[in-house]
N, C-alpha and C. Protein backbone atom coordinates (compact mmCIF):
# COMPACT_ATOMS: atom_id res chain seq x y z
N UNK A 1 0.84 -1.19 0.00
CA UNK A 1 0.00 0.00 0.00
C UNK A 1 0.88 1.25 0.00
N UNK A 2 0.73 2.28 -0.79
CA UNK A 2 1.13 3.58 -1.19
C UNK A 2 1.05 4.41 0.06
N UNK A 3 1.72 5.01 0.63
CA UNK A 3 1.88 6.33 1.53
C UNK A 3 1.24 7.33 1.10
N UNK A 4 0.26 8.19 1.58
CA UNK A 4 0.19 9.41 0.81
C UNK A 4 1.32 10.47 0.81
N UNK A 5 1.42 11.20 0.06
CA UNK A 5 1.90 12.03 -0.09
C UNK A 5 2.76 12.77 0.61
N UNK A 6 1.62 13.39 1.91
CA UNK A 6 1.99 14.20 2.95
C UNK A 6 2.35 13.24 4.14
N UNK A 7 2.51 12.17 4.51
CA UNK A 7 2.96 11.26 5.37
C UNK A 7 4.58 11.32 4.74
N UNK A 8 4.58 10.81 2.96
CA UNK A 8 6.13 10.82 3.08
C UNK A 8 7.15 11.58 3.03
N UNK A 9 6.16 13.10 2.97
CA UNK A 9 6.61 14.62 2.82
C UNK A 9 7.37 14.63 4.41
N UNK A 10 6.17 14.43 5.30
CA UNK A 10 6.85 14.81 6.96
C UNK A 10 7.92 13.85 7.26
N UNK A 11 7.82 12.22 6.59
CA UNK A 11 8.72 11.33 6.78
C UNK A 11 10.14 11.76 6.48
N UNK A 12 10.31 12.24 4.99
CA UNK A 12 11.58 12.85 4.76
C UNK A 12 12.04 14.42 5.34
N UNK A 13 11.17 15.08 5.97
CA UNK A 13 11.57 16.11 6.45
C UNK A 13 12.01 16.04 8.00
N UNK A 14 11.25 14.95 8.31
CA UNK A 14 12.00 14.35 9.81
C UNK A 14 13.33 13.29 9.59
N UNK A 15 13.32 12.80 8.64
CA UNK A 15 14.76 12.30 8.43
C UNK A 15 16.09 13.19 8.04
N UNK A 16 15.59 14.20 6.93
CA UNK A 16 16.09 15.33 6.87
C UNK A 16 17.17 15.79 8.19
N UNK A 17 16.02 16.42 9.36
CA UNK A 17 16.53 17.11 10.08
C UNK A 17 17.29 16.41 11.40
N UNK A 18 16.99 14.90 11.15
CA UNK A 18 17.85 14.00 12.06
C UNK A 18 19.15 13.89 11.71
N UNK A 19 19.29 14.09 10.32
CA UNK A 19 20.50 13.89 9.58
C UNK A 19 21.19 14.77 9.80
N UNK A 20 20.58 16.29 9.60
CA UNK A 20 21.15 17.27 9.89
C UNK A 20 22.02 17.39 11.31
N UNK A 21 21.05 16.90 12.02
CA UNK A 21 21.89 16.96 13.42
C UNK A 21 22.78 15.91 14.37
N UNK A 22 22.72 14.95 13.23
CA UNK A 22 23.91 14.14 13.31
C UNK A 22 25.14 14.80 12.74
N UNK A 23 24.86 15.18 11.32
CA UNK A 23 26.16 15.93 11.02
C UNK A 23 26.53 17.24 11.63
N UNK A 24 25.75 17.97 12.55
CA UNK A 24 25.99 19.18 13.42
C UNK A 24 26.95 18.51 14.67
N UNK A 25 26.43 17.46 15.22
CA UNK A 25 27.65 16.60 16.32
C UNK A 25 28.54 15.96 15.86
N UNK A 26 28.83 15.46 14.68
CA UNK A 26 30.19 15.00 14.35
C UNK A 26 31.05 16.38 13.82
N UNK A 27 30.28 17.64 13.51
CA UNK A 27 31.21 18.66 13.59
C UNK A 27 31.53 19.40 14.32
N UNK A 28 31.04 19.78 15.45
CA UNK A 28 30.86 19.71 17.06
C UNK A 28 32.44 19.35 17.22
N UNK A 29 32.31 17.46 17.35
CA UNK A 29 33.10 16.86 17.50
C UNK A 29 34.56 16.59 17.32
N UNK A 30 34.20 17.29 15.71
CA UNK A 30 35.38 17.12 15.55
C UNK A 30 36.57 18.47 15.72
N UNK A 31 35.64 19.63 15.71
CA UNK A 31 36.24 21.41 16.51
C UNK A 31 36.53 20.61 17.72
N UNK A 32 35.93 19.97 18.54
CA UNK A 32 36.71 19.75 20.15
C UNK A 32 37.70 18.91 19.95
N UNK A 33 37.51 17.46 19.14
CA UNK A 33 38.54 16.47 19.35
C UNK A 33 39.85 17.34 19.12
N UNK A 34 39.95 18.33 18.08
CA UNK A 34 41.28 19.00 17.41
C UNK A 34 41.50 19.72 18.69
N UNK A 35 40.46 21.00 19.06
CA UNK A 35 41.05 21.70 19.80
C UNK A 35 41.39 21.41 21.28
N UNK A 36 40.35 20.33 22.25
CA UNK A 36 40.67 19.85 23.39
C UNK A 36 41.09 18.42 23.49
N UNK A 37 41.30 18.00 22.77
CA UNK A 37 42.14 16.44 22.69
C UNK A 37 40.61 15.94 23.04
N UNK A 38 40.67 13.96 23.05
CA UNK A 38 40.09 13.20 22.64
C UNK A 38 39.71 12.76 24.58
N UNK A 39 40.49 13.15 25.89
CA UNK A 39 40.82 12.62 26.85
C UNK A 39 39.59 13.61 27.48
N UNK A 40 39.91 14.98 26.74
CA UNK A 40 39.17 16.57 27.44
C UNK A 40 38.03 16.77 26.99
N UNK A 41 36.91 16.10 26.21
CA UNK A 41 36.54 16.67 25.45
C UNK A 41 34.94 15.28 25.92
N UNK A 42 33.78 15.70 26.32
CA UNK A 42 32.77 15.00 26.95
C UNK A 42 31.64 15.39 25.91
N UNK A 43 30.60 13.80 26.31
CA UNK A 43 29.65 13.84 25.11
C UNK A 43 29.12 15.10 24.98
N UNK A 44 28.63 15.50 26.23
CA UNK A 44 27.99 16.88 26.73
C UNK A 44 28.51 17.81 26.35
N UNK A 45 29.69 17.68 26.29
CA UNK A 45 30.52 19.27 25.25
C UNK A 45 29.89 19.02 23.59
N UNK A 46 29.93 18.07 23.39
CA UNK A 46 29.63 17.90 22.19
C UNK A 46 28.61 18.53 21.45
N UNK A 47 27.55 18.15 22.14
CA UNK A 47 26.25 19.12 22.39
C UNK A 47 26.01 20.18 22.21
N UNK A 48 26.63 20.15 23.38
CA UNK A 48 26.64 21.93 23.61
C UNK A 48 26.98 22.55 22.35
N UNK A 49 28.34 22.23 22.24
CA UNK A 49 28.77 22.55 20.98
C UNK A 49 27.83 22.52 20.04
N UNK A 50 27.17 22.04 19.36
CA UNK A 50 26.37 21.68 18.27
C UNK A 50 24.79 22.01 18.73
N UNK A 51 25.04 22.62 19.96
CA UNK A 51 23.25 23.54 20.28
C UNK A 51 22.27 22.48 19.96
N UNK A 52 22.38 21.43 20.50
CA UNK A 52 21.34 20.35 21.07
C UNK A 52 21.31 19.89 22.02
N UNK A 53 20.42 19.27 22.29
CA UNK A 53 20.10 18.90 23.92
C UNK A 53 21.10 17.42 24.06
N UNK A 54 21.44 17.55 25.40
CA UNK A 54 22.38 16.50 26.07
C UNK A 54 21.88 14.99 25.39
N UNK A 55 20.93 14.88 25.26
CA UNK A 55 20.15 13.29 25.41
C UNK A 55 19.93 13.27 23.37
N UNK A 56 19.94 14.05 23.21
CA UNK A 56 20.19 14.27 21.11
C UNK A 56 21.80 13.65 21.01
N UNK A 57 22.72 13.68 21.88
CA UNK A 57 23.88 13.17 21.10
C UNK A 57 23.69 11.44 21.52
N UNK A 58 23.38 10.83 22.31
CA UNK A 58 23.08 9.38 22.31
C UNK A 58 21.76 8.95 21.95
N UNK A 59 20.62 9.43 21.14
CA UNK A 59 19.78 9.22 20.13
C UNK A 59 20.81 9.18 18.62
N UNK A 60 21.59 9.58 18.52
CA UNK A 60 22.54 9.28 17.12
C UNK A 60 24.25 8.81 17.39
N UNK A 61 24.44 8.59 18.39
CA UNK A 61 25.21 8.12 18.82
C UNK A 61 25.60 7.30 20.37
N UNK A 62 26.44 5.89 20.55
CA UNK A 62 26.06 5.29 21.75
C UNK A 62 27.13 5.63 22.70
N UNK A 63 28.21 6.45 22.27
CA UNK A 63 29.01 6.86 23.42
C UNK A 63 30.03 8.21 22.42
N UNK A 64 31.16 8.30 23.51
CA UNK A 64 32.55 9.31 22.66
C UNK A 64 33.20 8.53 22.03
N UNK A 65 33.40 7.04 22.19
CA UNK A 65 34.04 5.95 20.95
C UNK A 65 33.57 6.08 19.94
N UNK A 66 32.26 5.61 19.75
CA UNK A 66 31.52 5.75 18.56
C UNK A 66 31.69 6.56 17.62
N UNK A 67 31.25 8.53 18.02
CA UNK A 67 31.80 9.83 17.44
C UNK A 67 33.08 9.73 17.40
N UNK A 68 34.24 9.49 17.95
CA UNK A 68 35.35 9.73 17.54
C UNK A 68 35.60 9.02 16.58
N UNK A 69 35.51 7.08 16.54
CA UNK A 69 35.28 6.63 14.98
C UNK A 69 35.23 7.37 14.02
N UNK A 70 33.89 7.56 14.07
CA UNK A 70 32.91 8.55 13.03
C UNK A 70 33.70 9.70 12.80
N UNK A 71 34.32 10.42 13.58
CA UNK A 71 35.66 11.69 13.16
C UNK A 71 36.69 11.24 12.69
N UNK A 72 36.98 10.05 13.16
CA UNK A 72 38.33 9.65 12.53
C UNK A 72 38.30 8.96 11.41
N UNK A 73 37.42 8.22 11.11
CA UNK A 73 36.99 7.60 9.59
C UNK A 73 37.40 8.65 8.94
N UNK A 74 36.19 10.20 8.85
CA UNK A 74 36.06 10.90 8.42
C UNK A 74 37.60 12.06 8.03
N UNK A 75 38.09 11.83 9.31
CA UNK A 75 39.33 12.51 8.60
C UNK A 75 40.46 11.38 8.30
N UNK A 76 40.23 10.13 8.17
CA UNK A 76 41.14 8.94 7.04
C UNK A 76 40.63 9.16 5.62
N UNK A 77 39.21 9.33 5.81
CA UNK A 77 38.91 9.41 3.86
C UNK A 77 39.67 10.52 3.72
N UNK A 78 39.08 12.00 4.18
CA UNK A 78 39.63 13.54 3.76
C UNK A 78 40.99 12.79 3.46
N UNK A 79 42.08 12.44 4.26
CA UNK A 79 43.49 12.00 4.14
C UNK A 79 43.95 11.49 2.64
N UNK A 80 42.54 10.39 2.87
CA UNK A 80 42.86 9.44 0.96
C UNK A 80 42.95 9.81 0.13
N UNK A 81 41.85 10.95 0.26
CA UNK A 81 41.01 11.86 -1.03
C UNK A 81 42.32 13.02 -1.57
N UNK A 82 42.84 13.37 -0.59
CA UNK A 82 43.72 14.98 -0.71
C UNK A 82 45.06 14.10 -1.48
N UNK A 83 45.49 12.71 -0.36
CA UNK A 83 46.84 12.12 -1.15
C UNK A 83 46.30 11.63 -2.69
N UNK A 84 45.42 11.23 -2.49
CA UNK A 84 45.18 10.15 -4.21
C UNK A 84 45.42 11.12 -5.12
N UNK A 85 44.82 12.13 -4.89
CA UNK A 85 44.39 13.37 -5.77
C UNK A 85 45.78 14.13 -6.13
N UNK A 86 46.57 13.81 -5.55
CA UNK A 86 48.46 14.14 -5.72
C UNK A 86 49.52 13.19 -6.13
N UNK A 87 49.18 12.59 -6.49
CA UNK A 87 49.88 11.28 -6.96
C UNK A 87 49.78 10.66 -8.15
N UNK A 88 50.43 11.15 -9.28
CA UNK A 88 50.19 10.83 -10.56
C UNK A 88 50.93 9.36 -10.56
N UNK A 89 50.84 8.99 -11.62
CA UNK A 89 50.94 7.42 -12.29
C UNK A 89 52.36 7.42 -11.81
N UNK A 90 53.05 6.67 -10.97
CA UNK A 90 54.48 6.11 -10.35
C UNK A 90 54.76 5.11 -11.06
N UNK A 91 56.39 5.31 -11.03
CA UNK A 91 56.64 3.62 -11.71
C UNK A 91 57.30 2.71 -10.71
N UNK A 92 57.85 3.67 -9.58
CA UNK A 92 58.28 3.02 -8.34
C UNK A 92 58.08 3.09 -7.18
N UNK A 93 58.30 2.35 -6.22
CA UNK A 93 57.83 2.54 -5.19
C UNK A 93 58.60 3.56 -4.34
N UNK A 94 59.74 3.79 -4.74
CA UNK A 94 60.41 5.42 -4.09
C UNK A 94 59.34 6.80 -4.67
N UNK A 95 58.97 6.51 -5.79
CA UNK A 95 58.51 7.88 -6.14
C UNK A 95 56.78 7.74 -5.65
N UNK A 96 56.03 6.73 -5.28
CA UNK A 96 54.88 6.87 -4.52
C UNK A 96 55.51 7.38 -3.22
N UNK A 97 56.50 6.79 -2.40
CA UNK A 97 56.70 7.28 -0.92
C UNK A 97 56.80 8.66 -0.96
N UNK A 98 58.10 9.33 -2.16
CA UNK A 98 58.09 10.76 -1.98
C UNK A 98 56.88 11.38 -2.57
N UNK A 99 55.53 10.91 -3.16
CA UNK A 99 54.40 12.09 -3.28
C UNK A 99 53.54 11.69 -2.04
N UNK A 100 53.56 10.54 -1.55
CA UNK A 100 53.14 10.34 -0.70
C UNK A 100 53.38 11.23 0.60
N UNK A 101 54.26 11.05 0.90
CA UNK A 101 54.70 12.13 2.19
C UNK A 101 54.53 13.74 2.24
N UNK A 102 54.96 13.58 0.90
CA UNK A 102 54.44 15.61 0.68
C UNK A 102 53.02 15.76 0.83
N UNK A 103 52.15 14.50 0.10
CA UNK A 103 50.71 14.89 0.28
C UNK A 103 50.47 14.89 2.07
N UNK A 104 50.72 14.04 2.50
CA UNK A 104 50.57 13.90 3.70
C UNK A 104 50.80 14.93 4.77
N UNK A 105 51.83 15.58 4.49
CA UNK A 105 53.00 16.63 4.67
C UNK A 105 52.17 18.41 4.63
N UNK A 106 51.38 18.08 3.32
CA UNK A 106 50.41 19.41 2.72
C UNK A 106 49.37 19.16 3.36
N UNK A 107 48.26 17.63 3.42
CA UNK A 107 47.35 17.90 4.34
C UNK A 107 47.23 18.70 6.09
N UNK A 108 48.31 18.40 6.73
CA UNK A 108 48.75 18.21 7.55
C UNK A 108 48.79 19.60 8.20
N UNK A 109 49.25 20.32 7.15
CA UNK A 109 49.79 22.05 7.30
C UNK A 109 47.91 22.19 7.01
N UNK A 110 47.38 21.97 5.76
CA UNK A 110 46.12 22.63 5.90
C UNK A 110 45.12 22.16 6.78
N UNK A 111 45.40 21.52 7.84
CA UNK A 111 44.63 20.85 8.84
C UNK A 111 45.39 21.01 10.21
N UNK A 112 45.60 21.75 10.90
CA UNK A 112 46.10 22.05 11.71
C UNK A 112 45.77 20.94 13.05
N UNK A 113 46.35 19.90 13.76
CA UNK A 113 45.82 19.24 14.90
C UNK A 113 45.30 18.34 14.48
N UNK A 114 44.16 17.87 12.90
CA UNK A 114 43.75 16.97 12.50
C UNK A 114 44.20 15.59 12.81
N UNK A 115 45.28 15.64 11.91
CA UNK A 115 45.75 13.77 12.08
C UNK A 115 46.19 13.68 13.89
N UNK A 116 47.05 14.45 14.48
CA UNK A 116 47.49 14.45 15.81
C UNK A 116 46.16 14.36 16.79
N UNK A 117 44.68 14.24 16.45
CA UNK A 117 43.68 13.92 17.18
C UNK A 117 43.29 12.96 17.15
N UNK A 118 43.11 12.35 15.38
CA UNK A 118 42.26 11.26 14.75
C UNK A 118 43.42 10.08 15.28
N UNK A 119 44.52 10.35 15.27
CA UNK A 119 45.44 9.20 15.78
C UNK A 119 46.38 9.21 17.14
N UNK A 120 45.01 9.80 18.02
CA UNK A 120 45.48 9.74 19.29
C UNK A 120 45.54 8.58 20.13
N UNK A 121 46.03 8.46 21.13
CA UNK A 121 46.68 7.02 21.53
C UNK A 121 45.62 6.97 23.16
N UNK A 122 44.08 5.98 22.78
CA UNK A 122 43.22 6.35 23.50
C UNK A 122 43.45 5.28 24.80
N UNK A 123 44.34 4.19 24.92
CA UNK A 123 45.00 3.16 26.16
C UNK A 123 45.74 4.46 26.90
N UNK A 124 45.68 5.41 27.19
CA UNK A 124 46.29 6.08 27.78
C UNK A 124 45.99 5.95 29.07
N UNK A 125 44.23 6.21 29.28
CA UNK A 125 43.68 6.35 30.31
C UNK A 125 43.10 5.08 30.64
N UNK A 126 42.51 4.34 29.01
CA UNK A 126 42.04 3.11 29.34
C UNK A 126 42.80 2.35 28.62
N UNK A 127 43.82 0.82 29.24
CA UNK A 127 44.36 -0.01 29.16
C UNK A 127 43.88 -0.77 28.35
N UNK A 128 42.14 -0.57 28.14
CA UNK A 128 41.19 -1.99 27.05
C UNK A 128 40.60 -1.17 26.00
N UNK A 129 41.12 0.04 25.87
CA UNK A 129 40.76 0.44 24.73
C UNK A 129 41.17 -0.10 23.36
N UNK A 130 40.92 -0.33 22.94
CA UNK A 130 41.09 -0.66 21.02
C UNK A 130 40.72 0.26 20.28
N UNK A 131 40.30 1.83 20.23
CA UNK A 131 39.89 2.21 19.28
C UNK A 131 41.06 2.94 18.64
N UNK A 132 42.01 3.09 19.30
CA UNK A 132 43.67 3.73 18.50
C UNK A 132 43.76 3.08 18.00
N UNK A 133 43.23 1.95 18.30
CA UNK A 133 44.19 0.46 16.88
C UNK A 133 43.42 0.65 15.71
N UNK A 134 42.30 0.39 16.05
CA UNK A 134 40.74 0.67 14.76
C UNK A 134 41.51 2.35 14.07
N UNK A 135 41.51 3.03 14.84
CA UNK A 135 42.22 3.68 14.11
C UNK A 135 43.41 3.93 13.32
N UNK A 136 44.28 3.50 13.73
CA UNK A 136 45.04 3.31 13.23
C UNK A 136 45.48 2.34 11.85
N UNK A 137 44.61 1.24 12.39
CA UNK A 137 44.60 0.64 11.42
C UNK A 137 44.04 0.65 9.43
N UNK A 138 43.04 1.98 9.87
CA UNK A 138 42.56 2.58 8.41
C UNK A 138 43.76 3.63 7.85
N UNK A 139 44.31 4.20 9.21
CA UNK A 139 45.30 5.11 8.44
C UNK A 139 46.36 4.35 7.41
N UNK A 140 46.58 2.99 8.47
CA UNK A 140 48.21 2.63 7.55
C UNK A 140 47.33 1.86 6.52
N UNK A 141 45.69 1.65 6.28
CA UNK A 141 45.57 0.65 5.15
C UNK A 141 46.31 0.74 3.94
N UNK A 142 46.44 2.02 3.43
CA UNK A 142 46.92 2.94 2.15
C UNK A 142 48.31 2.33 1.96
N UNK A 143 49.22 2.41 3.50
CA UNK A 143 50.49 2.47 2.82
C UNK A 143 50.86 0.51 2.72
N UNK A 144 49.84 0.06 3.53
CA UNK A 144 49.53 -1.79 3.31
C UNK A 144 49.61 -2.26 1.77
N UNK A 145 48.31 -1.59 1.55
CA UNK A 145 47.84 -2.26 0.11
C UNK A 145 49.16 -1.88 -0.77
N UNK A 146 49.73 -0.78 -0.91
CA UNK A 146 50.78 -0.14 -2.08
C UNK A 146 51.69 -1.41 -1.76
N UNK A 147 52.53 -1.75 -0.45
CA UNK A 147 53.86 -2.26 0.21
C UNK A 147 53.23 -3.95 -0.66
N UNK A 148 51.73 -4.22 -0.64
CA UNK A 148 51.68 -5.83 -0.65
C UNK A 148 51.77 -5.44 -2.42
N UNK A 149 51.56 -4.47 -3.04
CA UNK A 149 51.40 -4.64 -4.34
C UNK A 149 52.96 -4.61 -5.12
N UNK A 150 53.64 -3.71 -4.37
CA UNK A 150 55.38 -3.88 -4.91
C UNK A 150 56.13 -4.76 -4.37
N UNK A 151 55.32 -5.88 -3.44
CA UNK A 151 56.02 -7.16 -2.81
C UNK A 151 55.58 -7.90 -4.31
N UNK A 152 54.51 -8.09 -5.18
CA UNK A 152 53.86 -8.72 -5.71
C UNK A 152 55.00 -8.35 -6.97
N UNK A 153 55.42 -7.09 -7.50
CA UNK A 153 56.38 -6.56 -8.36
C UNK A 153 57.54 -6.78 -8.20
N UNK A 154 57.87 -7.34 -7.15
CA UNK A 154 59.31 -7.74 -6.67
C UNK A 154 60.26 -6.52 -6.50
N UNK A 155 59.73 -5.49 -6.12
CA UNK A 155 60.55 -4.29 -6.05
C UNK A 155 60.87 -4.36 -4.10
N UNK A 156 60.44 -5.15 -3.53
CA UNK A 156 60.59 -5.16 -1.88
C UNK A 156 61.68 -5.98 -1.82
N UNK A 157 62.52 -6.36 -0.59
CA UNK A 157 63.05 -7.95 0.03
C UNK A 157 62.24 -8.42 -0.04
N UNK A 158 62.40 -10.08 0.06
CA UNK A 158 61.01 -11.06 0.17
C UNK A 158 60.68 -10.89 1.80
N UNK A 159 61.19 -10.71 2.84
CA UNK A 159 61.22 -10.77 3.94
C UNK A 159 60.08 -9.55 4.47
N UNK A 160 59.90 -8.75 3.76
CA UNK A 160 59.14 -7.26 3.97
C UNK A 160 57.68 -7.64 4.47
N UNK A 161 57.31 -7.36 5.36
CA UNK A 161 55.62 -7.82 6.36
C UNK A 161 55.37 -6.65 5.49
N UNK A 162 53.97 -6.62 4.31
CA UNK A 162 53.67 -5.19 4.15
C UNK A 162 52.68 -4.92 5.50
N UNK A 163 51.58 -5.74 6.48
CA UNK A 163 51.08 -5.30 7.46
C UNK A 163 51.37 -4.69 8.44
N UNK A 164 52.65 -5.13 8.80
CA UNK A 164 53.65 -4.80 9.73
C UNK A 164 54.51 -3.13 9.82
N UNK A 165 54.85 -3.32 8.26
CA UNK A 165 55.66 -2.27 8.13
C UNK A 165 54.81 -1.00 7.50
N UNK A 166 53.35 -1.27 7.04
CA UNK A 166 52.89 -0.54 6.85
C UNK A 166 52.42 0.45 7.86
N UNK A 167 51.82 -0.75 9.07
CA UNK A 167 51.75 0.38 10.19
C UNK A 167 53.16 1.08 10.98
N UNK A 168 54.10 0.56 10.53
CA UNK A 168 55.41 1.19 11.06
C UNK A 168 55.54 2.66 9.86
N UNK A 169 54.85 2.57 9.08
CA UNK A 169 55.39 3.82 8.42
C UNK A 169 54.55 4.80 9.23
N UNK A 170 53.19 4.68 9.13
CA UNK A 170 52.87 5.40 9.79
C UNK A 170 53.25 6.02 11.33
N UNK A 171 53.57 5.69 11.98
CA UNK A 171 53.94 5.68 12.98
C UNK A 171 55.46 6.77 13.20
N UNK A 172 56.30 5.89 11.80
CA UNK A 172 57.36 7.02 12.07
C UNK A 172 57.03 8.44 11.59
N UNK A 173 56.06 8.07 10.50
CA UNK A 173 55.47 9.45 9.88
C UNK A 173 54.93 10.74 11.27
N UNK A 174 54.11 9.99 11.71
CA UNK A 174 53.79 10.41 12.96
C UNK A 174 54.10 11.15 14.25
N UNK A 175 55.34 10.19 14.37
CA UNK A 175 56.31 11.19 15.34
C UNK A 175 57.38 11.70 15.05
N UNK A 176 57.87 11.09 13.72
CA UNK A 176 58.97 11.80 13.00
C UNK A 176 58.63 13.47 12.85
N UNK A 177 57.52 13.74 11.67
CA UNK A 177 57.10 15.20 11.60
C UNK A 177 57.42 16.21 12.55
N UNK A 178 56.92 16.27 13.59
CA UNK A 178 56.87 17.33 14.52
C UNK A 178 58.39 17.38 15.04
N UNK A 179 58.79 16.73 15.18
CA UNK A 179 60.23 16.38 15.51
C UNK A 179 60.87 17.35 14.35
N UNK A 180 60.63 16.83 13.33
CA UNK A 180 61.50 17.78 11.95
C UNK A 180 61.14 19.01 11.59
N UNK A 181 59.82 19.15 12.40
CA UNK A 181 59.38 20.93 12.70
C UNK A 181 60.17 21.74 13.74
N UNK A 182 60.12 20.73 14.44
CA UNK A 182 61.10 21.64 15.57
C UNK A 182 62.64 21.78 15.71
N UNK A 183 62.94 20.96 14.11
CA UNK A 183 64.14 20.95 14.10
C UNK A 183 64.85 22.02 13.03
N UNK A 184 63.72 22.68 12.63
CA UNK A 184 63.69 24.01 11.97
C UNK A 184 63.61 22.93 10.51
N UNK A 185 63.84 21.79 10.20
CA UNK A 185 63.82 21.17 8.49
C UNK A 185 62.04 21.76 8.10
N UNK A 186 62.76 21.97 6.58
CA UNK A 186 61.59 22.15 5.76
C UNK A 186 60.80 20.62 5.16
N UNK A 187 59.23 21.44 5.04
CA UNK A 187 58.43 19.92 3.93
C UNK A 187 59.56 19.10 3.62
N UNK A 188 60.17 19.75 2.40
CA UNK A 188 61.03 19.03 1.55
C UNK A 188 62.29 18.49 2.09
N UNK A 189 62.71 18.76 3.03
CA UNK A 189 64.00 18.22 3.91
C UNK A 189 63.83 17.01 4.09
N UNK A 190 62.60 17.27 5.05
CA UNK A 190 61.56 15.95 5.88
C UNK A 190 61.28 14.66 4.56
N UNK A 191 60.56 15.12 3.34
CA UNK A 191 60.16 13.95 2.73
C UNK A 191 61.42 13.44 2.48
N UNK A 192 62.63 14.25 1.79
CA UNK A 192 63.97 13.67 1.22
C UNK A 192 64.49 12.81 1.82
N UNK A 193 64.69 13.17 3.55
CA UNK A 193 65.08 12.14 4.74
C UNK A 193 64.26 10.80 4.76
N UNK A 194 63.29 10.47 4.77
CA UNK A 194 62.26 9.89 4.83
C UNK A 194 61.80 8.95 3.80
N UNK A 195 62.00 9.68 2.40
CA UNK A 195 62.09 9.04 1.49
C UNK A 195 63.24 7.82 1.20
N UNK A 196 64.55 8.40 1.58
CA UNK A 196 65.87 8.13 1.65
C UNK A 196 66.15 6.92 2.24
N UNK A 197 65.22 6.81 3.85
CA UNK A 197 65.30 6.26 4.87
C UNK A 197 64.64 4.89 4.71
N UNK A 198 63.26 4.88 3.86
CA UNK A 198 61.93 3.50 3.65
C UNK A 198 62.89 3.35 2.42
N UNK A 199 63.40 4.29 1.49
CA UNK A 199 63.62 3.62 0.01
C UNK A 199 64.82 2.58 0.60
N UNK A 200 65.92 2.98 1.27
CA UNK A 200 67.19 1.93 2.08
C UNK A 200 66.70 0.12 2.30
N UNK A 201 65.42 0.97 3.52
CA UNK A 201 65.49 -0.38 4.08
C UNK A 201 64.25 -1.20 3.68
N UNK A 202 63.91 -0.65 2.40
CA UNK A 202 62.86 -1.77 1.96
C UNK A 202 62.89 -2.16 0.64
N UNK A 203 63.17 -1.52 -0.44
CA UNK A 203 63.38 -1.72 -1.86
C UNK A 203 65.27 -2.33 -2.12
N UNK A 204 64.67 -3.64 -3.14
CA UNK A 204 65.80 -3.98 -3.70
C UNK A 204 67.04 -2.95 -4.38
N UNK A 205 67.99 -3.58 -4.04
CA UNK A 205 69.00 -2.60 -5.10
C UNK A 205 68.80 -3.38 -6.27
N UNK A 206 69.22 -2.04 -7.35
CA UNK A 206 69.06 -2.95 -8.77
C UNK A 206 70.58 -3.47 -8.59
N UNK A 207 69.97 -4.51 -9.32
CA UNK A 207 71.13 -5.72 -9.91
C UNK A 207 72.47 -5.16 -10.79
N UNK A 208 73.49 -5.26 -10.38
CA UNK A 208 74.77 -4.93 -11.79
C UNK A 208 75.26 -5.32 -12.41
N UNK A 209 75.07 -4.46 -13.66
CA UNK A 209 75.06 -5.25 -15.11
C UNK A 209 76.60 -5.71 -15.19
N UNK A 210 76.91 -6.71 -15.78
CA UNK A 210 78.11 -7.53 -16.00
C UNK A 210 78.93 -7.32 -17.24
């Protein structure tokens, strides 16, 4: 049986504005996660933030795990979207790492606090947390899939974990940066080092001709 009209008029205008205010608390969310860390930052701020009532952020969401997910997904795609979109056709796996890192490098500057929230280290306070890992684990997917596809090209050692070392890139990416900010090095210093450093200890040397 057919809905009338005006039943599915109010139906979509109440879905509408649920939607709406889901995406008003994950942006809420994600102004606090950046500006008060992930430790400081309560459902109830959230709210507030986003000018709804206390009991509206767990009608669309079941805790601050949940929303932070939901922020951190959200700033892993932004991440994908900005690197993919910088990375023309490579023929090696040195020259994906160095556009890779600059993209990473450029998001980073136009996102001030971004990644340093979305990949905050949430066992800090709680010992049984898993959601740094969940997180984490979408960040390094990117540099996974590339590492298992130039294992497949034979451009790696055979010995190379791409799971392993994929989340190790990230990681040095991670705390390396700020480190090379404060060490007065420029973007380009940083990727060259870096580049220099994964191209060493993971890609074959070519072979010499006889």
């Amino acid at each position: 049986m057919t809905e009338p009209a005006d039943v599915v008029l109010v139906t979509d205008r109440a879905s509408k504005r649920k939607e709406e205010k889901r995406q008003r608390l994950l942006d809420a969310a994600r102004k606090l996660f950046v500006n008060k860390g992930y430790h400081e930052t309560r459902p109830q701020d959230i709210a507030r933030e986003a000018d709804v009532a206390h009991g509206t952020f767990y009608s669309h969401y079941t805790d601050k795990r949940e929303i932070f997910l939901a922020f951190a997904s959200g700033a892993q795609e932004d991440l994908h979207a900005f690197v993919q979109s910088r990375i023309p056709k490579v023929d090696s796996f040195e020259e994906y790492i160095r556009f890779s890192l600059t993209a990473i490098q450029e998001f980073a500057e136009q996102n001030p606090g971004l990644l340093r929230s979305a990949l905050v280290d949430t066992k800090v306070f709680d010992p049984t947390d898993s959601t740094s890992k969940e997180v984490r684990s979408r960040f390094a997917a990117g540099f996974v899939k590339r590492l298992e596809d130039a294992c497949v090209a034979g451009e790696l050692y055979e010995d190379v974990d791409p799971d392993l070392i994929g989340h190790a890139m990230m990681g040095l990416i991670q705390f390396s940066a700020p480190l090379a900010y404060r060490k007065g090095q420029s973007r380009q210093e940083f990727v060259d080092h870096m580049t220099r450093f994964l191209t060493r200890a993971l890609v074959k040397s070519p072979k010499k001709l006889t």
